[in-house]
PDB file of N, CA and C in Angstrom:
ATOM      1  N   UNK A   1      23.954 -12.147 -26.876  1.00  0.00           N
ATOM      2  CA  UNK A   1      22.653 -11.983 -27.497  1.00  0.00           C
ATOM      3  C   UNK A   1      22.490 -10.523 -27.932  1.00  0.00           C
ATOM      4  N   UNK A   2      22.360 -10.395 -29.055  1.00  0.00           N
ATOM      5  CA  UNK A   2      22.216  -8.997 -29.570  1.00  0.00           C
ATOM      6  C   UNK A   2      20.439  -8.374 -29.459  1.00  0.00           C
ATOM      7  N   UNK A   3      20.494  -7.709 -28.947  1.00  0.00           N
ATOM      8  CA  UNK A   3      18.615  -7.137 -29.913  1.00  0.00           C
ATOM      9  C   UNK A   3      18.758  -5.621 -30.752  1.00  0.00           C
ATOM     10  N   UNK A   4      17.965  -5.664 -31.039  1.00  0.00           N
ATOM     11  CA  UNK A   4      17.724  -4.813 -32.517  1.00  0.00           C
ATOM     12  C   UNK A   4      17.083  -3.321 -31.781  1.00  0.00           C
ATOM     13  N   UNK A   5      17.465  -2.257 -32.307  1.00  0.00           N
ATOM     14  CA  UNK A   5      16.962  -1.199 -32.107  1.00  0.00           C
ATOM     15  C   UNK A   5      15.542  -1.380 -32.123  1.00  0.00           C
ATOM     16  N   UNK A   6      14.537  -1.523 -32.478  1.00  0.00           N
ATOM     17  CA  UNK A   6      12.964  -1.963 -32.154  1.00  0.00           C
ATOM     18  C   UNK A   6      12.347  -2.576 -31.560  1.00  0.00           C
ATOM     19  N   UNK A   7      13.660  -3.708 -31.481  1.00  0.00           N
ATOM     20  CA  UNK A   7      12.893  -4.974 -29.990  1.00  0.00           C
ATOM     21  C   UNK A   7      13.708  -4.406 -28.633  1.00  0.00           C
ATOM     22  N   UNK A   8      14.543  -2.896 -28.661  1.00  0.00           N
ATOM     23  CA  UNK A   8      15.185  -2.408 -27.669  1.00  0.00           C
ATOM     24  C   UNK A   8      13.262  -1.798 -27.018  1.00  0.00           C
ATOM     25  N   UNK A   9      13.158  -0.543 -28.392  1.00  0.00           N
ATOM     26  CA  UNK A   9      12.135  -0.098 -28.344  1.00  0.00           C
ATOM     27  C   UNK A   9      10.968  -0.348 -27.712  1.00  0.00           C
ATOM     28  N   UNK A  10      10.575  -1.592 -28.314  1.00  0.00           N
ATOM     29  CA  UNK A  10       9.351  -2.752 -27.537  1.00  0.00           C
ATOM     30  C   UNK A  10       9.368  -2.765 -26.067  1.00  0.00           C
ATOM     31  N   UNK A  11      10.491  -2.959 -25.980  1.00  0.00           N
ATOM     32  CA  UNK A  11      10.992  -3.774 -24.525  1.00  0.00           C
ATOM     33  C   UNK A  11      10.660  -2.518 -23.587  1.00  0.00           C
ATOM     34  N   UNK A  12      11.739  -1.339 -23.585  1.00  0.00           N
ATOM     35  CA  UNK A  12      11.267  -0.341 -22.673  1.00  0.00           C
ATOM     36  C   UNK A  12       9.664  -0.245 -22.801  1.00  0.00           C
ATOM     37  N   UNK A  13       8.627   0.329 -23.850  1.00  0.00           N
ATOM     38  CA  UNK A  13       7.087   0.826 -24.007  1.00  0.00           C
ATOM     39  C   UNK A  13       6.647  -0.389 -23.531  1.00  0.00           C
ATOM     40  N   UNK A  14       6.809  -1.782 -23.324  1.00  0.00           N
ATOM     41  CA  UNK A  14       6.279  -2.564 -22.541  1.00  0.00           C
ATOM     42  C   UNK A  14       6.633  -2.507 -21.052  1.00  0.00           C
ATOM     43  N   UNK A  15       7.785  -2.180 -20.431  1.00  0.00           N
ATOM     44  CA  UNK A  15       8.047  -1.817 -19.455  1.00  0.00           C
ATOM     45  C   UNK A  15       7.317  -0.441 -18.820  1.00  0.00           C
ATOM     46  N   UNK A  16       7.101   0.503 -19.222  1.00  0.00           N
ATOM     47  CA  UNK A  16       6.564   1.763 -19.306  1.00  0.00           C
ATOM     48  C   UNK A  16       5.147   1.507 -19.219  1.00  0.00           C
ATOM     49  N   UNK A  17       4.488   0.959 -20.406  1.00  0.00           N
ATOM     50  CA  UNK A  17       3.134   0.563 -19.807  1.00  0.00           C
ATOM     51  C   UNK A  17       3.261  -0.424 -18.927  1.00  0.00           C
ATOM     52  N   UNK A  18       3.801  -1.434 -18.034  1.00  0.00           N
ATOM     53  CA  UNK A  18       3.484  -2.044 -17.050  1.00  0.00           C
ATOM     54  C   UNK A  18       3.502  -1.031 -15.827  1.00  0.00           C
ATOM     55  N   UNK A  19       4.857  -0.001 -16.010  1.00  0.00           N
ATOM     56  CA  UNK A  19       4.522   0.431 -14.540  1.00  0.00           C
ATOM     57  C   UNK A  19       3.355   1.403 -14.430  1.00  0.00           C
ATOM     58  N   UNK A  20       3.268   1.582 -15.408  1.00  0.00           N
ATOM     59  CA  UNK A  20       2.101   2.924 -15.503  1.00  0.00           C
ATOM     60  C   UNK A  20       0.771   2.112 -15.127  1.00  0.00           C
ATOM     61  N   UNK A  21       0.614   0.539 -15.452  1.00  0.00           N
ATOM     62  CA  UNK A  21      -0.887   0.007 -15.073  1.00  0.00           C
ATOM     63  C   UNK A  21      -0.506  -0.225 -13.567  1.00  0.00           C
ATOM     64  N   UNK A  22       0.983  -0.368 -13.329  1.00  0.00           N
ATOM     65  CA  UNK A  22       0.708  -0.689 -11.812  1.00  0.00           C
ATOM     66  C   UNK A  22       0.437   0.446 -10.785  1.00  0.00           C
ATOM     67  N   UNK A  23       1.243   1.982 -11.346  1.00  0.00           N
ATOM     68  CA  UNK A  23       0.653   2.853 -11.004  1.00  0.00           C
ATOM     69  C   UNK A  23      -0.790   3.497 -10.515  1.00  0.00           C
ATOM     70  N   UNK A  24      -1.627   2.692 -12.244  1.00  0.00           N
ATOM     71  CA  UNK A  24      -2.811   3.385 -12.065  1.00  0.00           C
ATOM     72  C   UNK A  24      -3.801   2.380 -10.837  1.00  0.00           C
ATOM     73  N   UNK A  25      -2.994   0.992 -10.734  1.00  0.00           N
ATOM     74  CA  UNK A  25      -4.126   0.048  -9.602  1.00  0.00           C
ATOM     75  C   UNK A  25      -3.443   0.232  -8.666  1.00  0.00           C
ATOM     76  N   UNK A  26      -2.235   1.256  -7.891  1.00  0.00           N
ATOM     77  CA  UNK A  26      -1.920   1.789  -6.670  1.00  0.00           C
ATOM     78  C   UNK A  26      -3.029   3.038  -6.529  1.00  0.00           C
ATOM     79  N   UNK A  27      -3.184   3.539  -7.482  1.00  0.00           N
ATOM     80  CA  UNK A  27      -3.663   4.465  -7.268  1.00  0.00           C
ATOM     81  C   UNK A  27      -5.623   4.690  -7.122  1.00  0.00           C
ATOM     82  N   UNK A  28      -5.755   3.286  -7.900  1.00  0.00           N
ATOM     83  CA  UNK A  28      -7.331   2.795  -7.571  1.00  0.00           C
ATOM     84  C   UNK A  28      -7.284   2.119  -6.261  1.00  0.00           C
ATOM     85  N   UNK A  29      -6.372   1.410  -6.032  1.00  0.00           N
ATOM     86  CA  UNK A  29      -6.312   0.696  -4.255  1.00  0.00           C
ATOM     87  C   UNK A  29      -6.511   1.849  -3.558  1.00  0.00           C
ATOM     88  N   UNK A  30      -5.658   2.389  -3.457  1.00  0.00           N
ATOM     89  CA  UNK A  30      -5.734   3.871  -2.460  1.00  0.00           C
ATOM     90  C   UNK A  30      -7.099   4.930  -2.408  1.00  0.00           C
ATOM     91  N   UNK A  31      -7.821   4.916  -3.598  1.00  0.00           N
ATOM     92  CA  UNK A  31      -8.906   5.502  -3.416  1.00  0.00           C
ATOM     93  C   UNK A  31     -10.023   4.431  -3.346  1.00  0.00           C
ATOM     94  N   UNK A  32      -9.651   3.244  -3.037  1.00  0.00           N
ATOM     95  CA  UNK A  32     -10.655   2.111  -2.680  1.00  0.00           C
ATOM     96  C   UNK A  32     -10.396   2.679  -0.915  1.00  0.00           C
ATOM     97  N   UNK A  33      -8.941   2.660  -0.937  1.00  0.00           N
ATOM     98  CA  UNK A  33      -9.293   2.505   0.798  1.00  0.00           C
ATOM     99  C   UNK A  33      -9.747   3.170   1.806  1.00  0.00           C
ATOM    100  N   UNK A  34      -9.486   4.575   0.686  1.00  0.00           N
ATOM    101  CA  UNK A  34      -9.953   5.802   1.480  1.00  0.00           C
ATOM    102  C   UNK A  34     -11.170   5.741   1.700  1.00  0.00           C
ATOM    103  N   UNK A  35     -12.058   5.227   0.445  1.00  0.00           N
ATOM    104  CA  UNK A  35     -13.610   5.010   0.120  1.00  0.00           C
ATOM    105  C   UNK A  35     -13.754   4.406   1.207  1.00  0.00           C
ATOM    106  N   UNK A  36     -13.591   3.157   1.749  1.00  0.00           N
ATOM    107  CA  UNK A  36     -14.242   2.217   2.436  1.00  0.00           C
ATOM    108  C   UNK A  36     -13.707   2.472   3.831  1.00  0.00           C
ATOM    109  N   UNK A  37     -12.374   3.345   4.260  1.00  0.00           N
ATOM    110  CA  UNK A  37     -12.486   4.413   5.263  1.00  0.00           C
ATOM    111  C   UNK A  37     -13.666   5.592   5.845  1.00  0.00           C
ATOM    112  N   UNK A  38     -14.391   5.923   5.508  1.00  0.00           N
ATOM    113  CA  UNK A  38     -15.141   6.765   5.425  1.00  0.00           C
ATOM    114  C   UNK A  38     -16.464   5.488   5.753  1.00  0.00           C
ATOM    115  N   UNK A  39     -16.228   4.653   5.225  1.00  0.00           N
ATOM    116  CA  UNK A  39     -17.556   3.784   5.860  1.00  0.00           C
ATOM    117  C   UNK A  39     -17.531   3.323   7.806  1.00  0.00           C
ATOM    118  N   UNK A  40     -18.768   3.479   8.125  1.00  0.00           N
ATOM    119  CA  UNK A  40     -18.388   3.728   9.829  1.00  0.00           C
ATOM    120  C   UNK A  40     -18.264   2.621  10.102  1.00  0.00           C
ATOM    121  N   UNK A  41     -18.659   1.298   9.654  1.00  0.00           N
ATOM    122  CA  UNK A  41     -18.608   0.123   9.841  1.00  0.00           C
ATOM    123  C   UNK A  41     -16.888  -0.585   9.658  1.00  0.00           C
ATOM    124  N   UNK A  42     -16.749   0.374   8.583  1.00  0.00           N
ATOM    125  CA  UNK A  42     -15.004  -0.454   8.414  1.00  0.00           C
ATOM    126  C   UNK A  42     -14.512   0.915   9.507  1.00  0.00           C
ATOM    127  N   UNK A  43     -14.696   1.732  10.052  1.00  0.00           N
ATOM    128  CA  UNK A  43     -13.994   2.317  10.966  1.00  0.00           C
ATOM    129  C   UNK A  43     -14.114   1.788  12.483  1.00  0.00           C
ATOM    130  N   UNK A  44     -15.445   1.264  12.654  1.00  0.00           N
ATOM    131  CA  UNK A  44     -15.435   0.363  14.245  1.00  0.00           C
ATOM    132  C   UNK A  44     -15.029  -0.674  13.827  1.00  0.00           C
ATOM    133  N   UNK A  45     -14.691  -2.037  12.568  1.00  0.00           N
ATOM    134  CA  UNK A  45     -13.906  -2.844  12.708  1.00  0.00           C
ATOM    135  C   UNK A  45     -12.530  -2.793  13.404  1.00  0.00           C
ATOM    136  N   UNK A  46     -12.007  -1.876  12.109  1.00  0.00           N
ATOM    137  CA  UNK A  46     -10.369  -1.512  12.286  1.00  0.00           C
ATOM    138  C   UNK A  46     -10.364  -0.908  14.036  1.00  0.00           C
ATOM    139  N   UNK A  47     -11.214   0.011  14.078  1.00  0.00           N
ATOM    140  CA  UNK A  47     -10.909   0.120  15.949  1.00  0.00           C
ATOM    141  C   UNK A  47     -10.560  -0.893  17.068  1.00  0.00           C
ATOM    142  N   UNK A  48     -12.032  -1.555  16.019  1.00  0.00           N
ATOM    143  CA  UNK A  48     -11.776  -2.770  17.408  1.00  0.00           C
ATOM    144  C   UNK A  48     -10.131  -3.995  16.930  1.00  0.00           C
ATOM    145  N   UNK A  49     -10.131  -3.973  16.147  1.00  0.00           N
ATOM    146  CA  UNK A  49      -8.777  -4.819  15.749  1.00  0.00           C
ATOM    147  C   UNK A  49      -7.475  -3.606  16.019  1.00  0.00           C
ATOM    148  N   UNK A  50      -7.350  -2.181  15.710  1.00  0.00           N
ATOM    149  CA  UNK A  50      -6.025  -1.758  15.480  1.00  0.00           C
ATOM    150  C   UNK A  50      -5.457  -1.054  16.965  1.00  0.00           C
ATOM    151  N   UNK A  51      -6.798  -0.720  17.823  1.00  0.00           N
ATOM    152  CA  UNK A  51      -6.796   0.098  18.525  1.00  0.00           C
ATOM    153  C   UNK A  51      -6.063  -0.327  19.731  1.00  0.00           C
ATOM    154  N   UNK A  52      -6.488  -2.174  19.959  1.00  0.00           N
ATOM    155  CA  UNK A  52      -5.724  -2.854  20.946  1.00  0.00           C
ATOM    156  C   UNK A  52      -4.322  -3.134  20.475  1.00  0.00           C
ATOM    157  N   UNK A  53      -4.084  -3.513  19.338  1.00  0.00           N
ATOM    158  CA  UNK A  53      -2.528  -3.372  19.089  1.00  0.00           C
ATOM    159  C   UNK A  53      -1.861  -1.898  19.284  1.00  0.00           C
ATOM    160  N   UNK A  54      -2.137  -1.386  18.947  1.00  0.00           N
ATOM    161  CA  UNK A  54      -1.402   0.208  19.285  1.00  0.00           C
ATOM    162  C   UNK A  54      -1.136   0.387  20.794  1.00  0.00           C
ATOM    163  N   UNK A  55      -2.581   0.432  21.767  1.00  0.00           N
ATOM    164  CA  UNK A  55      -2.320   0.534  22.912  1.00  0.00           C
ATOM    165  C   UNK A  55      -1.148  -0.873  23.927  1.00  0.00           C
ATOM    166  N   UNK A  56      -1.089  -1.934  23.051  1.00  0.00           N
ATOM    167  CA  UNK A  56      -0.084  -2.621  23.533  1.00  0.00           C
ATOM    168  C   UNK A  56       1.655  -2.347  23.442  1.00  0.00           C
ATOM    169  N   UNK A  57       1.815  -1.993  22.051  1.00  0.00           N
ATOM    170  CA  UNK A  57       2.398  -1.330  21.391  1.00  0.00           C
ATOM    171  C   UNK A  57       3.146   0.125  22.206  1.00  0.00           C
ATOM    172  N   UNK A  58       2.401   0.826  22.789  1.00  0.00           N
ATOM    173  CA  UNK A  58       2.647   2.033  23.518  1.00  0.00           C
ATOM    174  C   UNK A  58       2.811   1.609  25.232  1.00  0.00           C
ATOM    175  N   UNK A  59       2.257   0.599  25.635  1.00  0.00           N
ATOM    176  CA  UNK A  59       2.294   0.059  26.911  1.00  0.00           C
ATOM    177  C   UNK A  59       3.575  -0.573  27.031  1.00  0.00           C
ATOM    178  N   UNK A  60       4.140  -1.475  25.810  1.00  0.00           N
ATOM    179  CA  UNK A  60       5.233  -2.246  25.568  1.00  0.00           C
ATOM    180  C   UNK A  60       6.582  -0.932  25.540  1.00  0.00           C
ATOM    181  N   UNK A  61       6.637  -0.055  25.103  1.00  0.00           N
ATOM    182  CA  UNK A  61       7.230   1.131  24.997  1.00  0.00           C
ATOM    183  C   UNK A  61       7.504   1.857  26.116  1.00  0.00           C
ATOM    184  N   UNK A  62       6.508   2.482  26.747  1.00  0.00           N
ATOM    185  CA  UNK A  62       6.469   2.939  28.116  1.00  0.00           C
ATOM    186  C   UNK A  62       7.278   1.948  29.162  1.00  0.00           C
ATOM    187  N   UNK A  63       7.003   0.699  28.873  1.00  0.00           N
ATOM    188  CA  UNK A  63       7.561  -0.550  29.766  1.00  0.00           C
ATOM    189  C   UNK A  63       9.048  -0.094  29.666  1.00  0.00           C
ATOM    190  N   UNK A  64       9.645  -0.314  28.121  1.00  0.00           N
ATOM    191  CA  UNK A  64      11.287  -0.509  27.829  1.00  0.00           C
ATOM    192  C   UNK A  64      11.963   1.045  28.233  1.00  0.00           C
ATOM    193  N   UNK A  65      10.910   2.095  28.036  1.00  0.00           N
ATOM    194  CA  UNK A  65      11.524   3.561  28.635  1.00  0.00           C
ATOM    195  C   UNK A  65      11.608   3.726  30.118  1.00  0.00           C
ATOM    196  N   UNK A  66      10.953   2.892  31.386  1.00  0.00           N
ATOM    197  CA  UNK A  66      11.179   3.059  32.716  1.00  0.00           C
ATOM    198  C   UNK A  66      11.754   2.344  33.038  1.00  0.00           C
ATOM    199  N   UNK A  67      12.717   1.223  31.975  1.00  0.00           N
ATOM    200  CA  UNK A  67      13.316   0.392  32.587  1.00  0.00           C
ATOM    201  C   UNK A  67      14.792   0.453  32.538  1.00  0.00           C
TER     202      UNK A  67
END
């Protein structure tokens, strides 16, 4: 299959703008999350959900290092 110097063209500037939109909605996610970080309500959620995994996490650890 041959393509043509212009539908080469196409092909990359469509590639180029895709990563660049996926860029720019990594980069709106990330200042979504930070945003809604800063809210105290999504910070005592995530506590109460992340805080017991971690401390299991570090208990489970401590366990496999005295053993």
């Amino acid at each position: 299959m041959k393509i043509t110097k212009n539908e080469l063209k196409q092909i990359i500037k469509e590639e180029l703008d895709q990563s660049l939109n996926e860029e720019q909605l990594n980069e709106n996610a990330v200042a979504l999350i930070m945003s809604a970080l800063k809210n105290p309500a999504v910070q005592n959620a995530l506590a109460t959900i992340v805080l017991p995994m971690i401390q299991q996490v570090l208990a489970n650890a401590n366990n496999q290092a005295s053993e």
